[in-house]
PDB file of N, CA and C in Angstrom:
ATOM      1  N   UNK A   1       7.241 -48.348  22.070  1.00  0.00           N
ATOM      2  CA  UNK A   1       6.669 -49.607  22.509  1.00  0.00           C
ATOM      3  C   UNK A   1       7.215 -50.760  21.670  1.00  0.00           C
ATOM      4  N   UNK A   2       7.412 -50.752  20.140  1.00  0.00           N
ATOM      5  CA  UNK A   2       7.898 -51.561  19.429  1.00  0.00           C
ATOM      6  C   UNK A   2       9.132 -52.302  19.818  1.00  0.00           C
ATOM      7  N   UNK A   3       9.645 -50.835  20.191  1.00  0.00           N
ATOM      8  CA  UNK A   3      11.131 -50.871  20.312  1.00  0.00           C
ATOM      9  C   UNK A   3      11.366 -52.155  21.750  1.00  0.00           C
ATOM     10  N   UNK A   4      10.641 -52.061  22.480  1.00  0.00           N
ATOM     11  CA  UNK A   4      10.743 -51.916  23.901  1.00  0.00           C
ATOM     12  C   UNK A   4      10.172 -53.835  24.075  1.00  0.00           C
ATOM     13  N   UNK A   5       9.221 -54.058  22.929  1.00  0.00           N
ATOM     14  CA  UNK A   5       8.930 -55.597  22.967  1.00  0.00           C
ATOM     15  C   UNK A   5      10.109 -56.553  22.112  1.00  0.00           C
ATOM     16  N   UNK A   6      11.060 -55.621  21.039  1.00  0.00           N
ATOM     17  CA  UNK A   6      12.388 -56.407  20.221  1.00  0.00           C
ATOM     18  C   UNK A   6      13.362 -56.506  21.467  1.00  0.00           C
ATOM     19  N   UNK A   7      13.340 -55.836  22.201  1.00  0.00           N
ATOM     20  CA  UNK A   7      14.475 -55.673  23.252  1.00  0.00           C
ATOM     21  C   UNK A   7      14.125 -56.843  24.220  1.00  0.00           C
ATOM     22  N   UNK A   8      12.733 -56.896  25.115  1.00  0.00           N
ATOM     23  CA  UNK A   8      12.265 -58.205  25.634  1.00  0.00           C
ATOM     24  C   UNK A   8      12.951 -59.227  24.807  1.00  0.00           C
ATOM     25  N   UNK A   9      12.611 -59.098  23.896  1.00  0.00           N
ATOM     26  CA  UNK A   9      12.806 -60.846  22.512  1.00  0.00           C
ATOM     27  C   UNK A   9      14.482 -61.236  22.675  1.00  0.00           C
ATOM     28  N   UNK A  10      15.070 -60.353  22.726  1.00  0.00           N
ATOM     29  CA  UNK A  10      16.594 -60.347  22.297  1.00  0.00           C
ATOM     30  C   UNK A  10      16.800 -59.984  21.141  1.00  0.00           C
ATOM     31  N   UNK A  11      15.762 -59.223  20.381  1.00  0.00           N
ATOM     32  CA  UNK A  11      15.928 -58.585  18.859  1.00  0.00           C
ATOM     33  C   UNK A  11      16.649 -57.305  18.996  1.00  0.00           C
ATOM     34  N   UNK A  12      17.223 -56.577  20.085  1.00  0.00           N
ATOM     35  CA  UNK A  12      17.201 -55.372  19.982  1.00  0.00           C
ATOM     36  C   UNK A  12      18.065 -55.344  21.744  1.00  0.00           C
ATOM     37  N   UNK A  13      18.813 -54.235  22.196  1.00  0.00           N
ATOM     38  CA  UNK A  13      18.882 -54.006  23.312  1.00  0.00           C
ATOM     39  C   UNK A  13      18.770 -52.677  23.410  1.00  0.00           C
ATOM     40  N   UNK A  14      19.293 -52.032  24.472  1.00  0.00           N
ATOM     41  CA  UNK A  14      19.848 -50.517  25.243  1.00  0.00           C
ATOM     42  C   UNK A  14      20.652 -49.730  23.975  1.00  0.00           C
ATOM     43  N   UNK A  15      21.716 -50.683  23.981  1.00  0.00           N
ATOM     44  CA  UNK A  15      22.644 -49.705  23.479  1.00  0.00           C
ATOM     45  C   UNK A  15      22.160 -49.431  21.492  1.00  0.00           C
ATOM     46  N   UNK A  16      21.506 -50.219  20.865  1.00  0.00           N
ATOM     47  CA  UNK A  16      20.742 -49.917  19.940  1.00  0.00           C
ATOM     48  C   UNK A  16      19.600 -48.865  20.175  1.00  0.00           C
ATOM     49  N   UNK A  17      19.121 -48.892  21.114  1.00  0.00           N
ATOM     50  CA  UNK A  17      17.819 -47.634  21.050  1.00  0.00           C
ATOM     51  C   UNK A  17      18.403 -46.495  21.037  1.00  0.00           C
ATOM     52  N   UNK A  18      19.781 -46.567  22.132  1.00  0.00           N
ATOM     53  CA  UNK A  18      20.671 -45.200  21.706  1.00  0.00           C
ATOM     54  C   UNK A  18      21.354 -45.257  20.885  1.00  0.00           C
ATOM     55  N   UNK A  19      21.617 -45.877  20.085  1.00  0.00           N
ATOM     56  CA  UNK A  19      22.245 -45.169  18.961  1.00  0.00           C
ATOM     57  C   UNK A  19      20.770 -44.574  17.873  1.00  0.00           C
ATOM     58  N   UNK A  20      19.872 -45.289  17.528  1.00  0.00           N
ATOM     59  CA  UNK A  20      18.490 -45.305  17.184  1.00  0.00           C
ATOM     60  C   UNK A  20      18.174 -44.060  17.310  1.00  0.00           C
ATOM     61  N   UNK A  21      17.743 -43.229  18.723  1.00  0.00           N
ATOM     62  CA  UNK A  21      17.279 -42.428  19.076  1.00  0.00           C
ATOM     63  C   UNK A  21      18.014 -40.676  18.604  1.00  0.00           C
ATOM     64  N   UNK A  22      18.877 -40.763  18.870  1.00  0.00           N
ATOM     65  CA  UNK A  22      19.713 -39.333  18.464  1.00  0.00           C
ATOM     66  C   UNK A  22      20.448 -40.139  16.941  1.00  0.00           C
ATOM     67  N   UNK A  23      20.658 -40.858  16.744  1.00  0.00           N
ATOM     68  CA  UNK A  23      21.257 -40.838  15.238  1.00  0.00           C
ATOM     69  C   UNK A  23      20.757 -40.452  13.849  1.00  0.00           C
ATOM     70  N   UNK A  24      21.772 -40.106  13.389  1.00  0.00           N
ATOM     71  CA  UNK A  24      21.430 -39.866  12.204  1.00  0.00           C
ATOM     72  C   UNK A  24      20.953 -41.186  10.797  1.00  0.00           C
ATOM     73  N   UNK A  25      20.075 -40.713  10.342  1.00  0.00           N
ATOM     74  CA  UNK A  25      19.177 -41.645   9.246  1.00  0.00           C
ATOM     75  C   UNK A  25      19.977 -41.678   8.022  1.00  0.00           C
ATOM     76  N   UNK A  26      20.356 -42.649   7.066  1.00  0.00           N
ATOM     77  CA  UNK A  26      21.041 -42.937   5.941  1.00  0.00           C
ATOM     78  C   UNK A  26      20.801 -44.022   5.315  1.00  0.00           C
ATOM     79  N   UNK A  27      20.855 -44.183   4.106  1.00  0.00           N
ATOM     80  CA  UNK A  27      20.770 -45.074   3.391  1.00  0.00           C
ATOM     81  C   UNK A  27      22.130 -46.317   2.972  1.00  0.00           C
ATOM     82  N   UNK A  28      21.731 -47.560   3.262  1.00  0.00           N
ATOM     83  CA  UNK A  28      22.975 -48.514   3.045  1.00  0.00           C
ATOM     84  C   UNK A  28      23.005 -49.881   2.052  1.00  0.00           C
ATOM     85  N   UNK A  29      23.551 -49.880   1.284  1.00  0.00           N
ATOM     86  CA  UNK A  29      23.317 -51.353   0.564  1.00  0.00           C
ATOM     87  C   UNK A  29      24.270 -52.399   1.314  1.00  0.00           C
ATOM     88  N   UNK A  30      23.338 -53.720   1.603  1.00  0.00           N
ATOM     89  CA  UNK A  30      24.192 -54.614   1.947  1.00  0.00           C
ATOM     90  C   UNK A  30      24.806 -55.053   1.189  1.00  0.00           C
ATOM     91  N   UNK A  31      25.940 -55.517   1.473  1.00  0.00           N
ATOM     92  CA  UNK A  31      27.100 -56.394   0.690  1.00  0.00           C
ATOM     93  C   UNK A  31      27.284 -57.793   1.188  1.00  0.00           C
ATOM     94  N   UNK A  32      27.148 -58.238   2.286  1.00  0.00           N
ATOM     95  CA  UNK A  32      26.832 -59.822   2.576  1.00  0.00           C
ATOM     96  C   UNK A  32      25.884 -59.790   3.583  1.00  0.00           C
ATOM     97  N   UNK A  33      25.832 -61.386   3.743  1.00  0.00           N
ATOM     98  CA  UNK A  33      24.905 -62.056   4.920  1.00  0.00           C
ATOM     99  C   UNK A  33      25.285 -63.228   5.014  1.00  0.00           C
ATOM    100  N   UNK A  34      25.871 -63.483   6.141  1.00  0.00           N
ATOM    101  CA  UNK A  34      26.200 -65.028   6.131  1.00  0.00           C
ATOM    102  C   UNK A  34      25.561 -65.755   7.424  1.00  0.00           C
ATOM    103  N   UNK A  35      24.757 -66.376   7.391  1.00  0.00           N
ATOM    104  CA  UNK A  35      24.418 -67.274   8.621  1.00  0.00           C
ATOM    105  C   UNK A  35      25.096 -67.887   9.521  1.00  0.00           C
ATOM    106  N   UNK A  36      25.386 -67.354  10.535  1.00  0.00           N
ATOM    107  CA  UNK A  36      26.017 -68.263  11.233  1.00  0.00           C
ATOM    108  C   UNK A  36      25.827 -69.654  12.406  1.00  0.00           C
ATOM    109  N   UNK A  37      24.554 -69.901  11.911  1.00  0.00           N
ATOM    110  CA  UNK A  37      24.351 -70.990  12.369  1.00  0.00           C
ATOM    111  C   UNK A  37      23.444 -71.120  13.885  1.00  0.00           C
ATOM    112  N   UNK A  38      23.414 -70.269  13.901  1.00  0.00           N
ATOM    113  CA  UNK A  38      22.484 -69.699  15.672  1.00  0.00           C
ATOM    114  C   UNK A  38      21.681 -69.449  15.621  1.00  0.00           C
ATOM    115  N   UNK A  39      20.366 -69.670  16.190  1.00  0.00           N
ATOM    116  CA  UNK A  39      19.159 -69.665  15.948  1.00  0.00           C
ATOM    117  C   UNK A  39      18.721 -69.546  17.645  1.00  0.00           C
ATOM    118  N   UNK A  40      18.185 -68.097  18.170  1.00  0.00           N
ATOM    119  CA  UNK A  40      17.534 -68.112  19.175  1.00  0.00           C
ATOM    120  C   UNK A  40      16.062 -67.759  19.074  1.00  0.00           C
ATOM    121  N   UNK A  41      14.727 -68.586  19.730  1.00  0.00           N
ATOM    122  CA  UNK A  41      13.359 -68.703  19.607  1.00  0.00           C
ATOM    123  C   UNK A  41      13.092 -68.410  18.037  1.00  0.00           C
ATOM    124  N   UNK A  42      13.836 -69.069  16.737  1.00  0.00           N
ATOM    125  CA  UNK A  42      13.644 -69.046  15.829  1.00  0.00           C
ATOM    126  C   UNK A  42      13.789 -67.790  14.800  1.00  0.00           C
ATOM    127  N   UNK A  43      14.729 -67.608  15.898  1.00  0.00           N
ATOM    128  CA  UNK A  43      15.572 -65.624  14.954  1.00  0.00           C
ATOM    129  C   UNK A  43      16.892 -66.278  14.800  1.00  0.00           C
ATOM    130  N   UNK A  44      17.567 -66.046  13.358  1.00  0.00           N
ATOM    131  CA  UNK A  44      18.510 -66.777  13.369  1.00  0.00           C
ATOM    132  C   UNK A  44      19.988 -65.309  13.696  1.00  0.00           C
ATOM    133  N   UNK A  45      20.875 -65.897  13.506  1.00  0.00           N
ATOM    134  CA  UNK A  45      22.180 -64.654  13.898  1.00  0.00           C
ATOM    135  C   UNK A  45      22.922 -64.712  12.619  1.00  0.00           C
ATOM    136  N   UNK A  46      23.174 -63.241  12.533  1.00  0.00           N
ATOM    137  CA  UNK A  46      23.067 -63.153  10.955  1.00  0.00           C
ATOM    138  C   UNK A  46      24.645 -61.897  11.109  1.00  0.00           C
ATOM    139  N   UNK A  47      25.685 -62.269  10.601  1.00  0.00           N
ATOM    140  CA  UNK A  47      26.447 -60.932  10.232  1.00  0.00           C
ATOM    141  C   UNK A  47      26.057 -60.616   9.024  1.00  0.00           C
ATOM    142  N   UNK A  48      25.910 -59.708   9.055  1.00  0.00           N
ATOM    143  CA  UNK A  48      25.870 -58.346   7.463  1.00  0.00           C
ATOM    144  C   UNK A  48      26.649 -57.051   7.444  1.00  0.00           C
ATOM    145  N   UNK A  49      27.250 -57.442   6.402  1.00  0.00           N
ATOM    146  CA  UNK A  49      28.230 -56.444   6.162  1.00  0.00           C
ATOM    147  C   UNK A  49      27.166 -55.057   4.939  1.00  0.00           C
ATOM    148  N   UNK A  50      27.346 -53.477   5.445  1.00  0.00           N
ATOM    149  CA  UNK A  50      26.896 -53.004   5.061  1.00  0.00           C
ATOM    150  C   UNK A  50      27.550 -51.807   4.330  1.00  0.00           C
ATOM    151  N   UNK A  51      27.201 -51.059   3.243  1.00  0.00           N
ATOM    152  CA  UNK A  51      27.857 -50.310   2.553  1.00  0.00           C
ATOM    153  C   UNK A  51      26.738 -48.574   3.080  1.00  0.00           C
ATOM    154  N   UNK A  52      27.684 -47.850   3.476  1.00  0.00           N
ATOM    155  CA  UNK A  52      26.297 -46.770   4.049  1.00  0.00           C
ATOM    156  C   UNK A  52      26.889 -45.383   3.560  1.00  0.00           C
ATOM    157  N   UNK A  53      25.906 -45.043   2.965  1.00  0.00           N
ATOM    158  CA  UNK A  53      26.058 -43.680   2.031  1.00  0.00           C
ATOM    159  C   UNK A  53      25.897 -42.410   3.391  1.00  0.00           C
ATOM    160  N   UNK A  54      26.845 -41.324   3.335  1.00  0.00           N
ATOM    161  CA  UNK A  54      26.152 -40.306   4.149  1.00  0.00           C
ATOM    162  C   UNK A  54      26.648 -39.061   3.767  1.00  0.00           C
ATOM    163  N   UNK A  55      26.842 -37.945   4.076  1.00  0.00           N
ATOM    164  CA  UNK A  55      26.952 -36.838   3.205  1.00  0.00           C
ATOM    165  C   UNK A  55      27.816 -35.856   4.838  1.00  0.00           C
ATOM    166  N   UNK A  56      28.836 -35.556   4.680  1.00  0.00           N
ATOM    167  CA  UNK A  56      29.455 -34.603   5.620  1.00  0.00           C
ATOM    168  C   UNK A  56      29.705 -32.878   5.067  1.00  0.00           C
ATOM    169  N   UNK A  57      28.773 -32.630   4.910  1.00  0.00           N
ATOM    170  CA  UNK A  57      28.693 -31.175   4.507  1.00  0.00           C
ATOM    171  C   UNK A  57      28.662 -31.432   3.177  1.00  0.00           C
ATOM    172  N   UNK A  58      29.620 -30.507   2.373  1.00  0.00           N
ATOM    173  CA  UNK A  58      29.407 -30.865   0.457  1.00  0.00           C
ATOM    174  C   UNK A  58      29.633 -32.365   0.578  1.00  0.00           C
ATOM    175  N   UNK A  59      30.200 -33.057   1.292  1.00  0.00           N
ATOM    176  CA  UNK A  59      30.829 -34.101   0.747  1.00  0.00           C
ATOM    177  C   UNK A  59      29.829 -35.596   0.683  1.00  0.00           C
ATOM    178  N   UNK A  60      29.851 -36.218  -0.228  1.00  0.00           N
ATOM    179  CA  UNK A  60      29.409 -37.714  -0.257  1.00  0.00           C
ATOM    180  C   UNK A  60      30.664 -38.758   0.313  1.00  0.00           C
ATOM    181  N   UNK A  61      30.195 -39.676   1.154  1.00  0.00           N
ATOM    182  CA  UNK A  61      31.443 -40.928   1.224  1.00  0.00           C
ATOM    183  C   UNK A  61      30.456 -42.085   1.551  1.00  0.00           C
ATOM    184  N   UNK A  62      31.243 -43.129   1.564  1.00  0.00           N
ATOM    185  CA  UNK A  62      30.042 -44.120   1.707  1.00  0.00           C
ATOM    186  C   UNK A  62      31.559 -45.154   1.980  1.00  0.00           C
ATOM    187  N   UNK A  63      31.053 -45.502   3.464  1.00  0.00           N
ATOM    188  CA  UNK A  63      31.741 -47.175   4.291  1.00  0.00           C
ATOM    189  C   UNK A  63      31.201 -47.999   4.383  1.00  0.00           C
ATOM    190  N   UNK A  64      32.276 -48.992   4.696  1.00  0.00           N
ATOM    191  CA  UNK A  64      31.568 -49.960   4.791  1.00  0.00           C
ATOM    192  C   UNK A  64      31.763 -50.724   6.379  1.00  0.00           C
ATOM    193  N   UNK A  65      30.701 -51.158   6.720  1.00  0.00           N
ATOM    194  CA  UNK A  65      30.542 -51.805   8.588  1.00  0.00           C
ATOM    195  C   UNK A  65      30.264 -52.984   8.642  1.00  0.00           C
ATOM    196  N   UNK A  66      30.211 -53.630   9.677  1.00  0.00           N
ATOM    197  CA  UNK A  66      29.684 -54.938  10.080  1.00  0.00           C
ATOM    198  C   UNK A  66      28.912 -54.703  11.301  1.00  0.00           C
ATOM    199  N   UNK A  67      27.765 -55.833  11.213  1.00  0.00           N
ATOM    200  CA  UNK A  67      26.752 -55.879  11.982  1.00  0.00           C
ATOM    201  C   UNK A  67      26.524 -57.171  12.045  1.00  0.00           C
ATOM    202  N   UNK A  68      26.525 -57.614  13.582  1.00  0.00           N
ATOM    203  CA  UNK A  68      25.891 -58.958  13.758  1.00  0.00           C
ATOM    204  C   UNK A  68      25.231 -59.169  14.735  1.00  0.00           C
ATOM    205  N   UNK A  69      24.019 -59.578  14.437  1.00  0.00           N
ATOM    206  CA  UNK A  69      22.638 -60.005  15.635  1.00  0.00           C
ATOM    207  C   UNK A  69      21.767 -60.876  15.027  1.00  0.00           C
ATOM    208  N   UNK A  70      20.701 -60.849  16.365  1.00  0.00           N
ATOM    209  CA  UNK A  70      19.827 -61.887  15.868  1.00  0.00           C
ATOM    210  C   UNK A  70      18.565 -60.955  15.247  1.00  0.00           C
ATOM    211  N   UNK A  71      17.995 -61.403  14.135  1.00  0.00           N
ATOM    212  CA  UNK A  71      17.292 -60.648  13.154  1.00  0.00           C
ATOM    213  C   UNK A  71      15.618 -61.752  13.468  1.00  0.00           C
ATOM    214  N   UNK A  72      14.572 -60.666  13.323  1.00  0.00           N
ATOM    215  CA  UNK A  72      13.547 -61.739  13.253  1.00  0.00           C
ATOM    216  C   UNK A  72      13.373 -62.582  11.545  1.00  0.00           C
ATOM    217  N   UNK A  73      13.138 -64.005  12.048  1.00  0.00           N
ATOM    218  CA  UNK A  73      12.893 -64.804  11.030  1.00  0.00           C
ATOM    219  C   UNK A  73      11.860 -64.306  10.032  1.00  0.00           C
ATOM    220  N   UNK A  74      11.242 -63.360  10.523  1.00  0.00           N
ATOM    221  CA  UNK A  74      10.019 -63.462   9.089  1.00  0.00           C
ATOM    222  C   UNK A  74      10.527 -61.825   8.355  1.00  0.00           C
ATOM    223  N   UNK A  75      11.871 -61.241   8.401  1.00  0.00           N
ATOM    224  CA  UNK A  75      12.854 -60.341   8.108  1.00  0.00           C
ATOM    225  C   UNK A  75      13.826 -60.473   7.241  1.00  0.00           C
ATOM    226  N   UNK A  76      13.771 -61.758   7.111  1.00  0.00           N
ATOM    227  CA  UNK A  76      14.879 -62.493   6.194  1.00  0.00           C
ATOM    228  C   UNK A  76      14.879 -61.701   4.990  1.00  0.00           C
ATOM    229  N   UNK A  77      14.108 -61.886   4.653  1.00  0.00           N
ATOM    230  CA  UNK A  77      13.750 -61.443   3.246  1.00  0.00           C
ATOM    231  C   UNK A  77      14.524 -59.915   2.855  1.00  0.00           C
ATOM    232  N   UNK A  78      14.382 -59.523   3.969  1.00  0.00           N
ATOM    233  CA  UNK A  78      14.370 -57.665   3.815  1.00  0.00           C
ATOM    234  C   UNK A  78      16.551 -57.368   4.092  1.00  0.00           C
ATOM    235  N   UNK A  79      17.034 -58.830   3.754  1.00  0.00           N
ATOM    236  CA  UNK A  79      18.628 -59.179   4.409  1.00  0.00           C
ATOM    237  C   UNK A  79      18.396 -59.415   2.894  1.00  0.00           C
ATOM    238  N   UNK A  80      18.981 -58.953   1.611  1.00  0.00           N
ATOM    239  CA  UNK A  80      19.636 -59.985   1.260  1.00  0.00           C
ATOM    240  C   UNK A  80      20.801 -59.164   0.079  1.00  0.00           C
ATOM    241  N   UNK A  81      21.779 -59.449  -0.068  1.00  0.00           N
ATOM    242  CA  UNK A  81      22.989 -58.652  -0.543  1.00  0.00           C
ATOM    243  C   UNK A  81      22.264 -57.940  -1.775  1.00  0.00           C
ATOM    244  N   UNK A  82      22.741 -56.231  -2.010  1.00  0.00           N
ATOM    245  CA  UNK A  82      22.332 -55.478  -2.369  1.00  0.00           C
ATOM    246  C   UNK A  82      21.204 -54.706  -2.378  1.00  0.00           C
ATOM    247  N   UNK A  83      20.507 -55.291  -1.676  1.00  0.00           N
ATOM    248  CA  UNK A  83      19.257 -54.321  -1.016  1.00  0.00           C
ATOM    249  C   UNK A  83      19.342 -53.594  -0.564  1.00  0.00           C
ATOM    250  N   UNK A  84      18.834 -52.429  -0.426  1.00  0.00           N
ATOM    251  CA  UNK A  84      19.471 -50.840   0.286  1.00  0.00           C
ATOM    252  C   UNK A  84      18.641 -51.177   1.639  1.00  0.00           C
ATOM    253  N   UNK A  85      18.982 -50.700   2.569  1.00  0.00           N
ATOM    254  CA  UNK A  85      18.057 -50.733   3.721  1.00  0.00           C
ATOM    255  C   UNK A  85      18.270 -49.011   4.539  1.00  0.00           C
ATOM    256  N   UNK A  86      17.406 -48.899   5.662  1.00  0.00           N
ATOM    257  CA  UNK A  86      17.724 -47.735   6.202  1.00  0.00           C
ATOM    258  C   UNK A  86      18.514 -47.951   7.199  1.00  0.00           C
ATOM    259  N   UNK A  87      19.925 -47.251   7.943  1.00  0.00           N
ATOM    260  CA  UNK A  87      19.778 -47.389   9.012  1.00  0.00           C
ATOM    261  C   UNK A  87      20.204 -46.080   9.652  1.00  0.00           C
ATOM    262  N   UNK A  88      20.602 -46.112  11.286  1.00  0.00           N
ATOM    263  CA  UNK A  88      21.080 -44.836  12.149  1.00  0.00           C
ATOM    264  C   UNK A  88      22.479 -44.959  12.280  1.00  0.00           C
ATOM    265  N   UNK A  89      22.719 -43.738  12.641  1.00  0.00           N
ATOM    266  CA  UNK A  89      24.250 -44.330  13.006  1.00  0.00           C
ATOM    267  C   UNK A  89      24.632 -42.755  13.507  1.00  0.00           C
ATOM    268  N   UNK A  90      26.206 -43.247  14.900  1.00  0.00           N
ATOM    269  CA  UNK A  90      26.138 -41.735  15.719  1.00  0.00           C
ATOM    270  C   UNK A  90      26.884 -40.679  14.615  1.00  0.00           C
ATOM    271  N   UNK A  91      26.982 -39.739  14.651  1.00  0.00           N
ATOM    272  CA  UNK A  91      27.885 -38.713  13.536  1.00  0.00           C
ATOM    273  C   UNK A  91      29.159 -39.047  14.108  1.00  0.00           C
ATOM    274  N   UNK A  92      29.320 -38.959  15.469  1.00  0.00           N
ATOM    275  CA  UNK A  92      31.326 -39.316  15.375  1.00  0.00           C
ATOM    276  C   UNK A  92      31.541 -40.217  16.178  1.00  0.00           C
ATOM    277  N   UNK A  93      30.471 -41.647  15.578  1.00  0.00           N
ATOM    278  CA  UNK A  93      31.460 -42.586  15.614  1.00  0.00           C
ATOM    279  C   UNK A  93      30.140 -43.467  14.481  1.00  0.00           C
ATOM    280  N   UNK A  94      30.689 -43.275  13.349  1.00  0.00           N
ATOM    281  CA  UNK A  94      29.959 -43.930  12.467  1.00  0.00           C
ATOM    282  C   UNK A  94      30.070 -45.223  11.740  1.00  0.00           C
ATOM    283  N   UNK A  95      31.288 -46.014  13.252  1.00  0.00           N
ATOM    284  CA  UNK A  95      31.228 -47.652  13.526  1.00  0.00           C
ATOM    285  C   UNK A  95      29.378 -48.427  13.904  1.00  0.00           C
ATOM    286  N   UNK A  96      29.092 -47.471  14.746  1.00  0.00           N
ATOM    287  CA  UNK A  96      27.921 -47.971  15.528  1.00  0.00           C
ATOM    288  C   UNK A  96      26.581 -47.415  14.759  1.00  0.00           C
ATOM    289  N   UNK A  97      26.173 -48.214  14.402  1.00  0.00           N
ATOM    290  CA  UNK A  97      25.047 -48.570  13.090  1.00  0.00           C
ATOM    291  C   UNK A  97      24.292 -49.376  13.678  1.00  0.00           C
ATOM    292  N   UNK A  98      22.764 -48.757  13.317  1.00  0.00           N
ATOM    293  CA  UNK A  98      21.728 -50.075  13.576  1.00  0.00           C
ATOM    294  C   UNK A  98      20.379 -49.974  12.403  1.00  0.00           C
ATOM    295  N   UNK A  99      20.157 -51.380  12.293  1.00  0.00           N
ATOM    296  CA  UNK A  99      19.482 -51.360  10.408  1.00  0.00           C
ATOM    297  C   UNK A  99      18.091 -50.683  11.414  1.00  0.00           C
ATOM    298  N   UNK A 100      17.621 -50.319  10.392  1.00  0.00           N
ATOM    299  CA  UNK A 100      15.814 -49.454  10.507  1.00  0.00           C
ATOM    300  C   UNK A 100      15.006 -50.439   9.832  1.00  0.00           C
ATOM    301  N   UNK A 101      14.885 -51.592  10.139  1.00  0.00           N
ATOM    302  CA  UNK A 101      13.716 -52.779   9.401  1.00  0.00           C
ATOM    303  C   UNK A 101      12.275 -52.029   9.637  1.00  0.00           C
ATOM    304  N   UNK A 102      11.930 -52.668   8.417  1.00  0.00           N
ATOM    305  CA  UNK A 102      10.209 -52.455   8.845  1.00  0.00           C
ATOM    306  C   UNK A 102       9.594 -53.439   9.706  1.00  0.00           C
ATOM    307  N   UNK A 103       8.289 -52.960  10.429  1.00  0.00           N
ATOM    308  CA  UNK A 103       7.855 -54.159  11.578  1.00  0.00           C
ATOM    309  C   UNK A 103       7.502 -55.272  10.873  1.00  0.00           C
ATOM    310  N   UNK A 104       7.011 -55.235   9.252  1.00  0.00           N
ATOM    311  CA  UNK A 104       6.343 -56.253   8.299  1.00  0.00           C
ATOM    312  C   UNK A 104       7.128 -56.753   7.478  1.00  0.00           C
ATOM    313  N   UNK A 105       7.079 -57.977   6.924  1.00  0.00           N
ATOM    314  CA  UNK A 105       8.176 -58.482   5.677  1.00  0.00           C
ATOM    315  C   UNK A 105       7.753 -58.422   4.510  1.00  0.00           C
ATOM    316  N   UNK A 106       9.332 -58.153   3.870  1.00  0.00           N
ATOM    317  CA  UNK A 106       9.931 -57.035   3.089  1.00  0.00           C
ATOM    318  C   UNK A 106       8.910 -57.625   1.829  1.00  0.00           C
ATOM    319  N   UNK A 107       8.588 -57.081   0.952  1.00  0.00           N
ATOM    320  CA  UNK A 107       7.384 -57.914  -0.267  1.00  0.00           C
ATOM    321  C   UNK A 107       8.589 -58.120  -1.426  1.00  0.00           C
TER     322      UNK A 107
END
């Protein structure tokens, strides 16, 4: 249902719930955030570049991606370079990433 009222908003679409839904969970520190100046119903559009740890059998590696959407404004907080955040992402194609925010802002 959460999911399903960010998607109404323009916080969220289709192709995020699927990646969301069957992906795999990992941990990522951001490395930027730059505003780009867009602001829809007061969600601004935000690229963030992310650093995402994941483990392929023995192995550790950790890439780095880009992500850009519109984020809710009272989320800001939970954006800001070096903060680890959660997100999903598919196993073979681990371009397509989507952050795991909490519904509440970040304390």
């Amino acid at each position: 249902m959460h999911d399903e009222v960010r998607a109404r908003r323009g916080l969220s679409n289709r192709r995020d719930l699927d990646i969301a839904a069957p992906g795999l969970r990992a941990a990522a520190a951001i490395a930027s955030v730059r505003p780009t100046g867009r602001i829809a119903d007061g969600n601004p559009e935000l690229p963030v570049s992310l650093l995402i740890s994941r483990t392929r059998g023995s192995l550790y590696e950790a890439y780095e991606v880009a992500v850009q959407r519109l984020f809710p404004a009272r989320l800001i907080g939970c954006l800001q370079a070096s903060r680890v955040v959660a997100v999903s992402y598919l196993p073979d194609a681990g371009n397509k990433v989507v952050l795991r925010l909490p519904a509440n802002p970040c304390t």
